[in-house]
C-alpha atoms as a PDB file:
ATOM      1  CA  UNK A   1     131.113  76.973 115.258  1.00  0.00           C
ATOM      2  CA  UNK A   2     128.057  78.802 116.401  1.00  0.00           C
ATOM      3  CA  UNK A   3     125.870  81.756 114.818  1.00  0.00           C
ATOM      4  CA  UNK A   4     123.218  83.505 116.257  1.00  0.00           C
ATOM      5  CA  UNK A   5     119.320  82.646 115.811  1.00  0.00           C
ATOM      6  CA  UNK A   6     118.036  83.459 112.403  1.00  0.00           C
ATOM      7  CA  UNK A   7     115.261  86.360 113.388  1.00  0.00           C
ATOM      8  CA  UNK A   8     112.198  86.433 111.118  1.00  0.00           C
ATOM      9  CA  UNK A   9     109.703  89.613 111.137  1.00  0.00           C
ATOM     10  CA  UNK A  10     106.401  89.663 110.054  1.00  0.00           C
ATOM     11  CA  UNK A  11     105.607  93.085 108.709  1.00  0.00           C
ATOM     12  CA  UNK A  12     102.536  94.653 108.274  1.00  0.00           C
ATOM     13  CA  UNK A  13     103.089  98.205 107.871  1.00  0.00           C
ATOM     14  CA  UNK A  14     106.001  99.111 105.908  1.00  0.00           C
ATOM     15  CA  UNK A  15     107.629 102.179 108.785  1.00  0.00           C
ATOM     16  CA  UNK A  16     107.230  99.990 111.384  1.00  0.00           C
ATOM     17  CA  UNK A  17     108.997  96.756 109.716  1.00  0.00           C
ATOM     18  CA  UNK A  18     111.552  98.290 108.805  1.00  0.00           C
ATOM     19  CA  UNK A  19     112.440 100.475 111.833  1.00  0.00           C
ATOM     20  CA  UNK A  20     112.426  96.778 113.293  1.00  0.00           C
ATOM     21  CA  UNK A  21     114.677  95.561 110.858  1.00  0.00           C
ATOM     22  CA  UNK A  22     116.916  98.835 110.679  1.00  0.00           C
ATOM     23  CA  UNK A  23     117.179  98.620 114.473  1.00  0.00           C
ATOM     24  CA  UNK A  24     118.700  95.065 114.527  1.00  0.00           C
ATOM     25  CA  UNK A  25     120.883  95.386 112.256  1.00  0.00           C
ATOM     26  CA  UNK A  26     121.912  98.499 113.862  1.00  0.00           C
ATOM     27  CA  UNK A  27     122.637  97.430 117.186  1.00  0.00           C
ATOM     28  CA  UNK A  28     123.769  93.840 116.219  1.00  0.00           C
ATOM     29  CA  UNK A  29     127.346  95.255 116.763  1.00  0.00           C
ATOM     30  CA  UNK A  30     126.839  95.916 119.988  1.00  0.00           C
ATOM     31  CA  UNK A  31     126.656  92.523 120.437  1.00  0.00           C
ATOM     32  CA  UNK A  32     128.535  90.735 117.846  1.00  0.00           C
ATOM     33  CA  UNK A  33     131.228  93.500 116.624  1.00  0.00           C
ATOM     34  CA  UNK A  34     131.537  95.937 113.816  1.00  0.00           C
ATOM     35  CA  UNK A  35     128.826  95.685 111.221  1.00  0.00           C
ATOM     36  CA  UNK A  36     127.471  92.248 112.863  1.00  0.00           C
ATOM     37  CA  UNK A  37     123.966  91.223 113.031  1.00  0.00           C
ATOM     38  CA  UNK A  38     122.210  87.916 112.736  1.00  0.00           C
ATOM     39  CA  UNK A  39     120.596  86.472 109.662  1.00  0.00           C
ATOM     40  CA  UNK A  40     116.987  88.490 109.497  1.00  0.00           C
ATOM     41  CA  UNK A  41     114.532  87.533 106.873  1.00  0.00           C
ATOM     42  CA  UNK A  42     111.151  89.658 106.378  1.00  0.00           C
ATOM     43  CA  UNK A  43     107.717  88.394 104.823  1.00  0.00           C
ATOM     44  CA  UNK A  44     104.947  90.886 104.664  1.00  0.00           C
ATOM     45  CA  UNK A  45     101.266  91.111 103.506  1.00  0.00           C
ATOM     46  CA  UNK A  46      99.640  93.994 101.944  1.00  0.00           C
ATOM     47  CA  UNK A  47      99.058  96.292 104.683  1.00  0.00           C
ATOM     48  CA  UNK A  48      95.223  96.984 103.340  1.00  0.00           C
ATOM     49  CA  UNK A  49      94.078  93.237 103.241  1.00  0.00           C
ATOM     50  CA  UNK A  50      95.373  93.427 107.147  1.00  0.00           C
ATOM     51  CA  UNK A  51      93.430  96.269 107.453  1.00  0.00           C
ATOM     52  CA  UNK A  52      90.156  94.563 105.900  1.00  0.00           C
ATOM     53  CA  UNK A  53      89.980  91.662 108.408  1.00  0.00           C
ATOM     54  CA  UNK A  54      90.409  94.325 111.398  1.00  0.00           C
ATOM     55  CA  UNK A  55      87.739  96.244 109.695  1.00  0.00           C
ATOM     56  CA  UNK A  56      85.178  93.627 109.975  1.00  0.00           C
ATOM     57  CA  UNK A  57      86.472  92.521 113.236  1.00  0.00           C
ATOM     58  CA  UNK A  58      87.908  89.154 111.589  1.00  0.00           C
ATOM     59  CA  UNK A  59      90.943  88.103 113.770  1.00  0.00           C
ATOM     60  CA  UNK A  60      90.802  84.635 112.163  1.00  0.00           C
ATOM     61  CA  UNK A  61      91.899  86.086 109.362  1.00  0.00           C
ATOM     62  CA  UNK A  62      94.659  88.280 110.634  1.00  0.00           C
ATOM     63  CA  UNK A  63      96.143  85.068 112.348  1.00  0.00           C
ATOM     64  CA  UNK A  64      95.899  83.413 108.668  1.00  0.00           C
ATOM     65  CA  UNK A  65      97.999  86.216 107.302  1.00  0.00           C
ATOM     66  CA  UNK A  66     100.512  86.065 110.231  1.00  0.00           C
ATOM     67  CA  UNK A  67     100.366  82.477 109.792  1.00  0.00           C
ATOM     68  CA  UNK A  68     101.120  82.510 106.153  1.00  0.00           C
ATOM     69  CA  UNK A  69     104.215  84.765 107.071  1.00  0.00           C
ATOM     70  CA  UNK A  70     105.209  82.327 109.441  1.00  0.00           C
ATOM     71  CA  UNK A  71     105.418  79.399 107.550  1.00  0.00           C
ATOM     72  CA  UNK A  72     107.300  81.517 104.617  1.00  0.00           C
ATOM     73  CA  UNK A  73     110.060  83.180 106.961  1.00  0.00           C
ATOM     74  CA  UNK A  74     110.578  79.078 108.479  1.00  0.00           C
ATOM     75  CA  UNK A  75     110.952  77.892 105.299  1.00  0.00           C
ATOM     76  CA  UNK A  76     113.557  80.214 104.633  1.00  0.00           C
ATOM     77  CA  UNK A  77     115.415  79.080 107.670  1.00  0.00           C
ATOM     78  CA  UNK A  78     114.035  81.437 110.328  1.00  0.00           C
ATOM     79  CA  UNK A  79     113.995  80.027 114.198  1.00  0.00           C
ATOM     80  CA  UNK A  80     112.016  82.850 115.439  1.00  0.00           C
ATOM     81  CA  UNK A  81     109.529  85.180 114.666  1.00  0.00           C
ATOM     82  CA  UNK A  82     108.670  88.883 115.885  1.00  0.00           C
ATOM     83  CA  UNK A  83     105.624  90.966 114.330  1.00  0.00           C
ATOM     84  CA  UNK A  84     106.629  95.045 114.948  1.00  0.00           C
ATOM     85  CA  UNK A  85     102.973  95.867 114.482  1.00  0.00           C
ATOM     86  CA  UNK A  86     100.924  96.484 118.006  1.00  0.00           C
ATOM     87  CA  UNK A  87      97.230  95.848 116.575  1.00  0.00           C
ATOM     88  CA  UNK A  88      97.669  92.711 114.943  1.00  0.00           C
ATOM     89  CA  UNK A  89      98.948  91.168 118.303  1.00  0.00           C
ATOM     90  CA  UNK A  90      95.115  90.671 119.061  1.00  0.00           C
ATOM     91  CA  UNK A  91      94.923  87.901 117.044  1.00  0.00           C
ATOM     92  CA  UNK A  92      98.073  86.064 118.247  1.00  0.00           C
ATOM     93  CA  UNK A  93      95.968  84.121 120.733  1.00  0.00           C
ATOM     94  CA  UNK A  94      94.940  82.302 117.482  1.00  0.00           C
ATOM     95  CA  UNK A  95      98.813  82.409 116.345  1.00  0.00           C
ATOM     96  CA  UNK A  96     100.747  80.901 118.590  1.00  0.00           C
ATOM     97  CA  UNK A  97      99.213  77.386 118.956  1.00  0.00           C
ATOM     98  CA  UNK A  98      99.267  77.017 115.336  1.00  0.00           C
ATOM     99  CA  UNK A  99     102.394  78.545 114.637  1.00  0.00           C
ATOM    100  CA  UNK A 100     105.948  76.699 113.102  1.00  0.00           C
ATOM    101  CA  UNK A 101     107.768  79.293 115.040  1.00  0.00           C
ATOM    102  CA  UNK A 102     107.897  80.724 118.106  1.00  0.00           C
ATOM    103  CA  UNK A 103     107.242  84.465 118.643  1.00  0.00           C
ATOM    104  CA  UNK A 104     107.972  86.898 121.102  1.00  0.00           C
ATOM    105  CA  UNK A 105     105.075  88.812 122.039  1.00  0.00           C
ATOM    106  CA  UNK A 106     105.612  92.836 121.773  1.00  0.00           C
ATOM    107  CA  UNK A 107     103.324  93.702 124.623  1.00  0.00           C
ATOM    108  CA  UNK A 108     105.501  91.269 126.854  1.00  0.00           C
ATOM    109  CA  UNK A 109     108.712  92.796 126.092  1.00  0.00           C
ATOM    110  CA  UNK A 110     107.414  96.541 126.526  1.00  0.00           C
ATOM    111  CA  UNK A 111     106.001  95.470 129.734  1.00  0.00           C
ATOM    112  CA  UNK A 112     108.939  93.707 130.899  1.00  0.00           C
ATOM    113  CA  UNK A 113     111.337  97.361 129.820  1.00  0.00           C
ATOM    114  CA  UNK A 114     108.580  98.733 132.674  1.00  0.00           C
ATOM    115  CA  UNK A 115     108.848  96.456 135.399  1.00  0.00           C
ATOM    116  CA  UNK A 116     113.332  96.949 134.889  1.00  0.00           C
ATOM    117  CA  UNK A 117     112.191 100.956 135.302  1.00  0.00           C
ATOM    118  CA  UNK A 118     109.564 100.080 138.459  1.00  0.00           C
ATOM    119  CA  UNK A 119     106.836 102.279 136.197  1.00  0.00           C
ATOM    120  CA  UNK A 120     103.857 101.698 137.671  1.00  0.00           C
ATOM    121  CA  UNK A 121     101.266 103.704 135.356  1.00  0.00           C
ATOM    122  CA  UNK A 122     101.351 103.834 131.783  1.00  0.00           C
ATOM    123  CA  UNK A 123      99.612 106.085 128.984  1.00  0.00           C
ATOM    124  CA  UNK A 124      99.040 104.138 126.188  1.00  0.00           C
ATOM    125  CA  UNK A 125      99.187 105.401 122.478  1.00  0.00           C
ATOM    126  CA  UNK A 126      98.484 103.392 119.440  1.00  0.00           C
ATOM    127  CA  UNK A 127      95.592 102.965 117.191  1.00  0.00           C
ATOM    128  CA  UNK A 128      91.956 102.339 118.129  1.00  0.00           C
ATOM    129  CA  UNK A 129      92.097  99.051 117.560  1.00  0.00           C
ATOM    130  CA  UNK A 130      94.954  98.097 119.845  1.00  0.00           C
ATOM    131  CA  UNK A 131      94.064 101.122 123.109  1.00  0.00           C
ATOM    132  CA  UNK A 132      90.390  99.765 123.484  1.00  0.00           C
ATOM    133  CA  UNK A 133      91.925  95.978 122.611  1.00  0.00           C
ATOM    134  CA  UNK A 134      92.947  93.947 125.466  1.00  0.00           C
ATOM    135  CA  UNK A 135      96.929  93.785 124.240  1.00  0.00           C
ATOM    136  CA  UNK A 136      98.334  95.390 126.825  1.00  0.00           C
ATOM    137  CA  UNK A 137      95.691  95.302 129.620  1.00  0.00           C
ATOM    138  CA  UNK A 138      96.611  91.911 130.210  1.00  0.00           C
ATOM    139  CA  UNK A 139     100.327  91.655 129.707  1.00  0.00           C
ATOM    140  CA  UNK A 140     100.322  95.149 132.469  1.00  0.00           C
ATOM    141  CA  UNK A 141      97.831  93.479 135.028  1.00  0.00           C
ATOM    142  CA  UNK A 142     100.438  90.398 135.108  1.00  0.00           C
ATOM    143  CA  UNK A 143     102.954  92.325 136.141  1.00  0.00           C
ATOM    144  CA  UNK A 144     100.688  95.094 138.889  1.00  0.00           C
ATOM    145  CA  UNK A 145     100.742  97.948 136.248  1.00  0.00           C
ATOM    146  CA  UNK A 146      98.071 100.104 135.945  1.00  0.00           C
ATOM    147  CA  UNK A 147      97.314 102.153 132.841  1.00  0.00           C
ATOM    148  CA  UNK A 148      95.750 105.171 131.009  1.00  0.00           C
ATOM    149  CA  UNK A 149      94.332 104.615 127.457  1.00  0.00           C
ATOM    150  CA  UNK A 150      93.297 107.532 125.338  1.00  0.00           C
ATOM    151  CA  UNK A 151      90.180 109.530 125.889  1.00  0.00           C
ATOM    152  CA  UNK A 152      87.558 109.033 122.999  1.00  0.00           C
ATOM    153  CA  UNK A 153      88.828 111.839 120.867  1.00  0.00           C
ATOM    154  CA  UNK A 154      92.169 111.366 121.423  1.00  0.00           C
ATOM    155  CA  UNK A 155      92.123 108.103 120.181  1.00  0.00           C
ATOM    156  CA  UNK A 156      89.863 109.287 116.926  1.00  0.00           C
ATOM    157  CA  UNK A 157      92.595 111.925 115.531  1.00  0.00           C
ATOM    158  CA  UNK A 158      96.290 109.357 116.750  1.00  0.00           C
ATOM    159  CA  UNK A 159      94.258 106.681 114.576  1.00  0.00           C
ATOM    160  CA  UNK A 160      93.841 109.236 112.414  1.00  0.00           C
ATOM    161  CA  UNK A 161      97.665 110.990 112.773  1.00  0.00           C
ATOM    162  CA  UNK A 162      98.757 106.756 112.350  1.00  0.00           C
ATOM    163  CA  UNK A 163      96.649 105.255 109.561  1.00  0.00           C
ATOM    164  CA  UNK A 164      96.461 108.919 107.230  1.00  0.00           C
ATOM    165  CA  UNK A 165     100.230 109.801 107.857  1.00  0.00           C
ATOM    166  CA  UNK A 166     102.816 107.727 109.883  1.00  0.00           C
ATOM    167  CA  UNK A 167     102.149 104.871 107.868  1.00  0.00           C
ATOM    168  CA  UNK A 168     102.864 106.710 104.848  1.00  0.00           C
ATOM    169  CA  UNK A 169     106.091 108.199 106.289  1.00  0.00           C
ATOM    170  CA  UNK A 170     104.326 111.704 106.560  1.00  0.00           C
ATOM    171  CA  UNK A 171     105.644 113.556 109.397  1.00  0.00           C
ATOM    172  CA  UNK A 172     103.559 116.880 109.933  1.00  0.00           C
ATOM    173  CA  UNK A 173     104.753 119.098 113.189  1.00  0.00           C
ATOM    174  CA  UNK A 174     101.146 119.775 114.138  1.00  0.00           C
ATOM    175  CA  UNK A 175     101.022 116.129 114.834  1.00  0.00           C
ATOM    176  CA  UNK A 176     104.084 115.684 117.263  1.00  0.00           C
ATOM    177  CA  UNK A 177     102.166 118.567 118.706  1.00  0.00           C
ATOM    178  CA  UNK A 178      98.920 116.630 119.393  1.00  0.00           C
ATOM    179  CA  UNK A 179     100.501 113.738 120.843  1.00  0.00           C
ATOM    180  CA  UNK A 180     102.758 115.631 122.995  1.00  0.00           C
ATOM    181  CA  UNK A 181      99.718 116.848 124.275  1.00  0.00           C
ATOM    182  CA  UNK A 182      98.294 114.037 125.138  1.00  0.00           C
ATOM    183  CA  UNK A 183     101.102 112.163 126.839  1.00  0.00           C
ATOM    184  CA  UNK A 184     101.194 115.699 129.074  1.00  0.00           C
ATOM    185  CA  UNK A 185      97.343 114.987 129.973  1.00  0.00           C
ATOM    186  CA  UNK A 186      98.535 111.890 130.951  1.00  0.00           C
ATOM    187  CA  UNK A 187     101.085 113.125 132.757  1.00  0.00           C
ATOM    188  CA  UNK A 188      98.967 115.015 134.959  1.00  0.00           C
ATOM    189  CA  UNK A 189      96.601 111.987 135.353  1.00  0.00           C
ATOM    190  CA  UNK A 190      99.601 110.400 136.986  1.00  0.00           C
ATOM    191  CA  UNK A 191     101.007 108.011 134.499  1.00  0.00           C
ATOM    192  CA  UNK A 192     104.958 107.903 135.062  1.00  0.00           C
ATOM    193  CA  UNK A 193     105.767 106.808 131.488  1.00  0.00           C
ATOM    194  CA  UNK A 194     103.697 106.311 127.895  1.00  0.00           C
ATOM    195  CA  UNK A 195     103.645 103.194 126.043  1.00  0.00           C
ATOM    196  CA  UNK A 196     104.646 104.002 122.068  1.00  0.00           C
ATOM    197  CA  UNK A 197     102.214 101.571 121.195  1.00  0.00           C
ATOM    198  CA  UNK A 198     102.555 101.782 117.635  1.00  0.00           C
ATOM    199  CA  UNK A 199     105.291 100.816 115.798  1.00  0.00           C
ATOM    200  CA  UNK A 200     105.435 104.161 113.791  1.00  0.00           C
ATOM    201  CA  UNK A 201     105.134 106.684 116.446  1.00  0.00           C
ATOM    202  CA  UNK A 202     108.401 106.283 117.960  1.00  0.00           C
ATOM    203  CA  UNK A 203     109.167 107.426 114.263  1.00  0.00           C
ATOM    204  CA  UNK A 204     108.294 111.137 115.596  1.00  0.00           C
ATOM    205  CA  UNK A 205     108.280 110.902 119.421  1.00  0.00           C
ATOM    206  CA  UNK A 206     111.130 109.692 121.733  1.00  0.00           C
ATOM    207  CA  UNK A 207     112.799 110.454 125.295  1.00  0.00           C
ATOM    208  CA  UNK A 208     113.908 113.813 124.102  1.00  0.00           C
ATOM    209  CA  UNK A 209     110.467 115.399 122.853  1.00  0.00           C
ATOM    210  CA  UNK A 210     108.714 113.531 124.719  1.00  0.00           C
ATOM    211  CA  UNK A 211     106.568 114.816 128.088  1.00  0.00           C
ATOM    212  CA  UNK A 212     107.092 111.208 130.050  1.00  0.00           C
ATOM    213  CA  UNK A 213     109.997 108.861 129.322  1.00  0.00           C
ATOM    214  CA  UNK A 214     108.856 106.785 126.513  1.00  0.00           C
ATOM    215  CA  UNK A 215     108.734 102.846 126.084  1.00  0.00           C
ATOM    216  CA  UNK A 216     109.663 102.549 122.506  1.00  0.00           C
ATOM    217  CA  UNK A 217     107.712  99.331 121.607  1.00  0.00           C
ATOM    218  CA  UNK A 218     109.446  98.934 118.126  1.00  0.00           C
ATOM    219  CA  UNK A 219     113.400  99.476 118.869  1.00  0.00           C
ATOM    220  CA  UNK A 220     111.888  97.360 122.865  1.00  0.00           C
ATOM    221  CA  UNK A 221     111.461  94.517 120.427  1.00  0.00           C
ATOM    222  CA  UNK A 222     113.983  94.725 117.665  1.00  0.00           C
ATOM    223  CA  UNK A 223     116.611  94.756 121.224  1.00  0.00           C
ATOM    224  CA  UNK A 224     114.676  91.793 122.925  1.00  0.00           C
ATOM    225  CA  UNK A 225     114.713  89.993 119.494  1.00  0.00           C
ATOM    226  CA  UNK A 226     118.852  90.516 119.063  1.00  0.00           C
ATOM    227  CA  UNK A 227     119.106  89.607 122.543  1.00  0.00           C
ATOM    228  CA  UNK A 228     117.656  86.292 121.794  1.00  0.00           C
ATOM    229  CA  UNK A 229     119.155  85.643 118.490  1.00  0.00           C
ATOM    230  CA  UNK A 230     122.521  85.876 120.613  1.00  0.00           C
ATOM    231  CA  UNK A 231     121.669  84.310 123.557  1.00  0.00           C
ATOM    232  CA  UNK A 232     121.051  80.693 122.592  1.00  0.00           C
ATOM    233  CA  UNK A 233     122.783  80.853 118.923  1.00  0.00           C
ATOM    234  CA  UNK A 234     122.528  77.862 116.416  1.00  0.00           C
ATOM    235  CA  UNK A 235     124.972  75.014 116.058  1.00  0.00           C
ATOM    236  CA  UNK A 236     126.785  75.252 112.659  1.00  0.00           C
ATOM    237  CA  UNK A 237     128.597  72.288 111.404  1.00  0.00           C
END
């Protein structure tokens, strides 16, 4: 007999886990029949000590935390890990040498999703941290992608829209507004699709409100993650 992968997820903010986690399970029947999905196991930190290492610029300790998460979700069986949290992918240069698990990188899959759609310039949305952060910069120039990050005040008030609201599951139509607008700026600065790059926006913005056809980095890695789980399942005796 054979089962798929155990997934693990390493939260840190609670919308964007569990859109993650909702998502798998979701569209596990797609692959594996009515009401299927693999075995998914979830360890998260308090969002706010996360947010105190970025704060002080201390990616050491973010990779700790992720680390710590890690080692939990193995010890409860996991074979994989995936972290639905953009920002925190800065410090998984420090991860993944260290890790007991291998991840797959969220910036990889949404770039890969681009390259299938021959995209060429993306916007970029997220929070400061991860649009003036190197996270997708690199992962985009691997593949000959160019891409648009947020002007100055932009990125102030979707930090601001993410960390004071979407985190909190607060939902205000004033700010679907405000980002619409800004993935229409950078639709007229020639990007041909915008990068959800935090795992709580696709929350309010998607394909059908959304100026440019959206890469949905949250439900990008939930699939990519089921995908895996499924493609080289686990030997049960």
């Amino acid at each position: 007999m054979r089962t798929p992968q155990h997934v693990g997820i390493v939260g840190c903010s609670a919308e964007g886990a569990a859109l993650c986690y909702r998502t798998i399970c979701a569209k596990g029947a797609q692959l594996l029949g009515p009401h299927a999905h693999p075995e998914i196991t979830m360890h998260t930190h308090s969002l706010a000590t996360y947010v105190e290492c970025i704060e002080r610029n201390d990616w050491e300790g973010v990779a700790d935390l992720m680390l710590d998460s890690a080692g939990k979700l193995k010890s409860a069986g996991a074979d994989f890990v995936i972290c639905p949290d953009n920002t925190i992918h800065q410090a998984m240069h420090l991860v993944e040498p260290r890790s007991p698990l291998p991840w797959l990188h969220i910036a990889e899959v949404v770039a890969d999703e681009a390259v299938e759609h021959n995209y060429r310039r993306l916007g970029l949305l997220g929070t400061r941290w991860l649009v003036e952060s190197d996270v997708y910069p690199l992962k985009l120039a691997l593949r000959g992608i160019d891409f648009l990050r947020p002007t100055e005040e932009e990125s102030k008030e979707i930090n601001r829209i993410i960390m004071d609201e979407l985190v909190y599951g607060v939902f205000r139509p004033e700010s679907l507004t405000y980002l619409q607008l800004v993935i229409r700026r950078m639709k007229d600065e020639d990007c041909d699709a915008v990068v959800l790059g935090c795992t709580e926006i696709p929350l309010v913005i998607g394909n059908k409100n959304s100026p440019l056809p959206a890469l949905d980095s949250t439900r990008l890695l939930a699939w990519a993650a089921l995908k895996r789980s499924v493609a080289d399942p686990v030997k049960v005796i």
